[in-house]
N, C-alpha and C. Protein backbone atom coordinates (compact mmCIF):
# COMPACT_ATOMS: atom_id res chain seq x y z
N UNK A 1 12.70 -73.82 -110.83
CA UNK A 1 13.82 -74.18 -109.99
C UNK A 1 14.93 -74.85 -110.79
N UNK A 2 14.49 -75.71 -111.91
CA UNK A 2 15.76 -76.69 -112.32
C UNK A 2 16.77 -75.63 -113.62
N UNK A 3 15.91 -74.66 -113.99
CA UNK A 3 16.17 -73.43 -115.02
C UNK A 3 17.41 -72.33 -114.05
N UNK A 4 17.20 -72.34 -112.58
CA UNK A 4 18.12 -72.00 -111.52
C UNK A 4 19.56 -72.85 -111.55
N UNK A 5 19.32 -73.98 -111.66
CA UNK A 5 19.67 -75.20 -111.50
C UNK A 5 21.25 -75.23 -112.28
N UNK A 6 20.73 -75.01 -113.47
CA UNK A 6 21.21 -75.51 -114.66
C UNK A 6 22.51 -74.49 -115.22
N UNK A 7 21.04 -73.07 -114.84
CA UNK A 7 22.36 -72.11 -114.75
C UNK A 7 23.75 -71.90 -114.15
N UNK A 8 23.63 -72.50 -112.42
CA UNK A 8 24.40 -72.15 -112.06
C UNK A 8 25.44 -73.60 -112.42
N UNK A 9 24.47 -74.52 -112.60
CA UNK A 9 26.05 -75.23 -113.26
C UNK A 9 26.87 -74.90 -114.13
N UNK A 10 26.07 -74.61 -115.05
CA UNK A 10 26.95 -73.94 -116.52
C UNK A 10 27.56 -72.54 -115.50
N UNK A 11 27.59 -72.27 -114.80
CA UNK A 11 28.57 -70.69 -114.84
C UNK A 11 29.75 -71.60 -114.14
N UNK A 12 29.08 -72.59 -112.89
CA UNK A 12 30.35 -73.42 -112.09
C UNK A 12 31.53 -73.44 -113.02
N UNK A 13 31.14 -74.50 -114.10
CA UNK A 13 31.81 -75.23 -114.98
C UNK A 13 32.43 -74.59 -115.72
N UNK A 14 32.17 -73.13 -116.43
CA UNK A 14 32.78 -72.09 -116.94
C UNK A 14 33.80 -71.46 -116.44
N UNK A 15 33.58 -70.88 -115.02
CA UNK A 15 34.34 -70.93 -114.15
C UNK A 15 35.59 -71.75 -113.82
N UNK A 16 35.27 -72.87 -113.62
CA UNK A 16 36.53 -73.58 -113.28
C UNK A 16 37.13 -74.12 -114.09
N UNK A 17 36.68 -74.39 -115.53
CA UNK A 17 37.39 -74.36 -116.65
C UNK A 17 38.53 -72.85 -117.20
N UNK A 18 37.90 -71.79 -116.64
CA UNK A 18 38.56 -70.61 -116.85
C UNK A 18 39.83 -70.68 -115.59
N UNK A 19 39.51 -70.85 -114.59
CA UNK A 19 40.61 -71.29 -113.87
C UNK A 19 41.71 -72.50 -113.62
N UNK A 20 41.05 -73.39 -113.97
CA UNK A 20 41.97 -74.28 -114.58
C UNK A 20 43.03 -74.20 -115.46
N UNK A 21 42.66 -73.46 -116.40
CA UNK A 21 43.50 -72.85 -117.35
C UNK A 21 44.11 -71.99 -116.75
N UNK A 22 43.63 -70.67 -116.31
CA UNK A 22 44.54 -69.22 -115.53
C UNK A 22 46.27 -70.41 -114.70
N UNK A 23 45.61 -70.94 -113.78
CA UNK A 23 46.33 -72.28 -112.99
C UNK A 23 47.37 -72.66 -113.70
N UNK A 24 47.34 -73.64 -114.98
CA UNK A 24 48.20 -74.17 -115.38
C UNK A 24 48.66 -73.20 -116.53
N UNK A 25 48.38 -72.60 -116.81
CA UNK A 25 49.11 -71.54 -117.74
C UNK A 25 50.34 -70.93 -116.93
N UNK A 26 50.13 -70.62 -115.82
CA UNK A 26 50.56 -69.95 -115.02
C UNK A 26 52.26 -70.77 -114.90
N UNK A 27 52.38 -72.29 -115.15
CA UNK A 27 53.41 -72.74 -114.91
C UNK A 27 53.71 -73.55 -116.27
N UNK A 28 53.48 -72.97 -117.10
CA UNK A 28 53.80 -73.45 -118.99
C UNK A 28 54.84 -72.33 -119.56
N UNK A 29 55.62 -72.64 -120.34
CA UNK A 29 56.23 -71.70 -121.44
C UNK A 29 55.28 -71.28 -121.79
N UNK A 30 55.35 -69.86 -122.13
CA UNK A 30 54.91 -69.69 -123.31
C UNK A 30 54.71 -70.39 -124.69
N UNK A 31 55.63 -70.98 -124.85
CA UNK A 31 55.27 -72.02 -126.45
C UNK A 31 54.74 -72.85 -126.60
N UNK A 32 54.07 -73.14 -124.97
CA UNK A 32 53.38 -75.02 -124.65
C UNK A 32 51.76 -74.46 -124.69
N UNK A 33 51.27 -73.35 -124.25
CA UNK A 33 50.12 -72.79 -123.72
C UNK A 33 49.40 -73.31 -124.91
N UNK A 34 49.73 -72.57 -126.23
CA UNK A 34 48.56 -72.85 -126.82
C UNK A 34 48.24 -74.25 -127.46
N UNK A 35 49.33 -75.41 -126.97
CA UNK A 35 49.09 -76.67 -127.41
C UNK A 35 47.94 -77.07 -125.92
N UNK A 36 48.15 -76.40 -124.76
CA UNK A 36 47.52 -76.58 -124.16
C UNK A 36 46.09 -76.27 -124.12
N UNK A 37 45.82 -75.29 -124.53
CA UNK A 37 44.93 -74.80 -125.00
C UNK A 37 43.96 -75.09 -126.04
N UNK A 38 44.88 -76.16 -127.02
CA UNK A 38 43.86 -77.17 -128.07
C UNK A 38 43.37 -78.76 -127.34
N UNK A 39 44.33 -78.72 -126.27
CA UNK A 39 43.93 -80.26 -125.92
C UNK A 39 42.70 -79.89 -125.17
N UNK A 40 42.87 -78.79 -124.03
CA UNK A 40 41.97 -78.26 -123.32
C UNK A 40 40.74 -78.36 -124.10
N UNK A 41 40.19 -77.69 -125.12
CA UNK A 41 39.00 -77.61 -125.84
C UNK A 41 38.89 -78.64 -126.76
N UNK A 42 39.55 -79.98 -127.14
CA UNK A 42 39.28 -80.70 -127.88
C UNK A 42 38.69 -81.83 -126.86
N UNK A 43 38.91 -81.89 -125.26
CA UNK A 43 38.97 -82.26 -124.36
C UNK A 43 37.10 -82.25 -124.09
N UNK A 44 37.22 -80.55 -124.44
CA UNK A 44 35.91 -80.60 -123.73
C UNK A 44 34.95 -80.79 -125.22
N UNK A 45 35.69 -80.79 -126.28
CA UNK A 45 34.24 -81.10 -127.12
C UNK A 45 34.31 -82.89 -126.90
N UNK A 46 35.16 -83.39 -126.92
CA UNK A 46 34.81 -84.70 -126.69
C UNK A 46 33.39 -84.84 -125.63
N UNK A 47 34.17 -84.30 -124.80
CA UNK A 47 32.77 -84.64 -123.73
C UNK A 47 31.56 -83.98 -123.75
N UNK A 48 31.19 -82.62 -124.65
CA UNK A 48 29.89 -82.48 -124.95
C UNK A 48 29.63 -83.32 -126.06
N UNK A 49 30.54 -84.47 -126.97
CA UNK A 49 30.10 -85.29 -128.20
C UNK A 49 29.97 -83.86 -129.01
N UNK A 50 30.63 -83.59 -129.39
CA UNK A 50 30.84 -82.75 -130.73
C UNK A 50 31.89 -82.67 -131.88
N UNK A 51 32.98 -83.54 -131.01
CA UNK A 51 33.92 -83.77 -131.72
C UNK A 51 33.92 -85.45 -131.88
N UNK A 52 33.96 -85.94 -133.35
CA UNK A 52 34.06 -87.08 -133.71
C UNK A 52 35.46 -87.78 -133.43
N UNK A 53 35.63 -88.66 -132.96
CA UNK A 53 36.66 -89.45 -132.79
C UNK A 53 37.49 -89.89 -133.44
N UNK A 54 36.73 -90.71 -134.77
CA UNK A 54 37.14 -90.90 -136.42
C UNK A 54 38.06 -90.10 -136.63
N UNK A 55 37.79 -88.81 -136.72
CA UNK A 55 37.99 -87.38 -136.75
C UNK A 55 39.29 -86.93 -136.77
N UNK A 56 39.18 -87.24 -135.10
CA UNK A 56 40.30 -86.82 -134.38
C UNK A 56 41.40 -87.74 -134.62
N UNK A 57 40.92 -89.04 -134.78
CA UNK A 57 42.07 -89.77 -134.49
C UNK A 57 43.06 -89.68 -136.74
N UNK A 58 41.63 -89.28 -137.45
CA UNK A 58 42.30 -89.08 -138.58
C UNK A 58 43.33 -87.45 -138.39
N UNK A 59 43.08 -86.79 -137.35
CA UNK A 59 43.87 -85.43 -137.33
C UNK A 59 45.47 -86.10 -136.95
N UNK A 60 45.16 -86.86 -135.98
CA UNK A 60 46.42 -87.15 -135.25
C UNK A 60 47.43 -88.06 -136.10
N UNK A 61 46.96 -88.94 -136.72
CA UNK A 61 47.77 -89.63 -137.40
C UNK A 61 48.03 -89.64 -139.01
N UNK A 62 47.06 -88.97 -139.50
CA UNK A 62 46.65 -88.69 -140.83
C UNK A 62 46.42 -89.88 -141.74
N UNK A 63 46.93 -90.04 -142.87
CA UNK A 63 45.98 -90.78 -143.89
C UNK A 63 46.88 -92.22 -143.55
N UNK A 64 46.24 -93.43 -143.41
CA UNK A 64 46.95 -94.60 -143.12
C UNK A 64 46.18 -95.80 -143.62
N UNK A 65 47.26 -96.68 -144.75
CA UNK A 65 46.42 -97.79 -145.03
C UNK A 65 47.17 -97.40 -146.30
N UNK A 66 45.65 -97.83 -148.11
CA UNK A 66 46.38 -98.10 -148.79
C UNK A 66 46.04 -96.77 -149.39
N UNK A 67 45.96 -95.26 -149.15
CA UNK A 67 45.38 -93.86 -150.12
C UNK A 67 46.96 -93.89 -150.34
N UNK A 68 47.11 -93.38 -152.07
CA UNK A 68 48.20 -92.91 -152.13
C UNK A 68 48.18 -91.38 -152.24
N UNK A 69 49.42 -91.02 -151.88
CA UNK A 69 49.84 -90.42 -151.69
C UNK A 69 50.72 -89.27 -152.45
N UNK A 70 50.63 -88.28 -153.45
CA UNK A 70 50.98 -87.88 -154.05
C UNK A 70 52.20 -87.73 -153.92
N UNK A 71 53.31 -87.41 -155.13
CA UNK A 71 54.59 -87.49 -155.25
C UNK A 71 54.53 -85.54 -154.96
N UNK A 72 55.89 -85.19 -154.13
CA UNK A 72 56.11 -83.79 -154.35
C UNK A 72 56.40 -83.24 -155.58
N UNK A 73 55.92 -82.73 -156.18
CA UNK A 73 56.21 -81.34 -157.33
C UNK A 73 57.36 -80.57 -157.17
N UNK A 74 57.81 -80.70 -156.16
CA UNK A 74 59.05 -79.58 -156.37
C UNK A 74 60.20 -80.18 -155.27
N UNK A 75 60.99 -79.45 -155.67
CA UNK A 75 62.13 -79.89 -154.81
C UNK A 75 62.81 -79.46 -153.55
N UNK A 76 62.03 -78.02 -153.15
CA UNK A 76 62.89 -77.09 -152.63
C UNK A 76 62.09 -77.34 -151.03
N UNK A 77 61.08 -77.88 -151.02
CA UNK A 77 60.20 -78.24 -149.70
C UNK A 77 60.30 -80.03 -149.30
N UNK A 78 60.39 -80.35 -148.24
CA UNK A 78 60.48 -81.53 -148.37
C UNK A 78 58.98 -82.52 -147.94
């Protein structure tokens, strides 16, 4: 019974994650979707704990404190 159970949560949840998205896609630019689309799944690895926090929060803000920082090599990129 709980093997019944389990399944049909995981399809629920699949489900309305797939619609959730269909939903708000539906009223995004085009150019916002796929930022939407990373929060969406960074969203949900948080909450299965798969995505480290450390992690994330080193994605978002990048290197801070005392790492230096290499000088650019060239001139033509800033």
């Amino acid at each position: 019974m709980s093997n019944v159970l389990e399944t049909r949560l995981k399809n629920l949840n699949e489900y309305f994650t797939y619609s959730l998205y269909e939903n708000i896609c539906r009223s995004l630019f085009e150019k916002h979707k796929l930022l939407f689309s990373f929060l969406l799944t960074a969203r949900m690895e948080f909450f299965k704990e798969s995505l480290n926090p450390i992690e994330w929060r080193y994605f978002l803000t990048g290197p801070v404190g005392d790492i230096a920082v290499k000088n650019n090599p060239v001139d033509w990129i800033d």
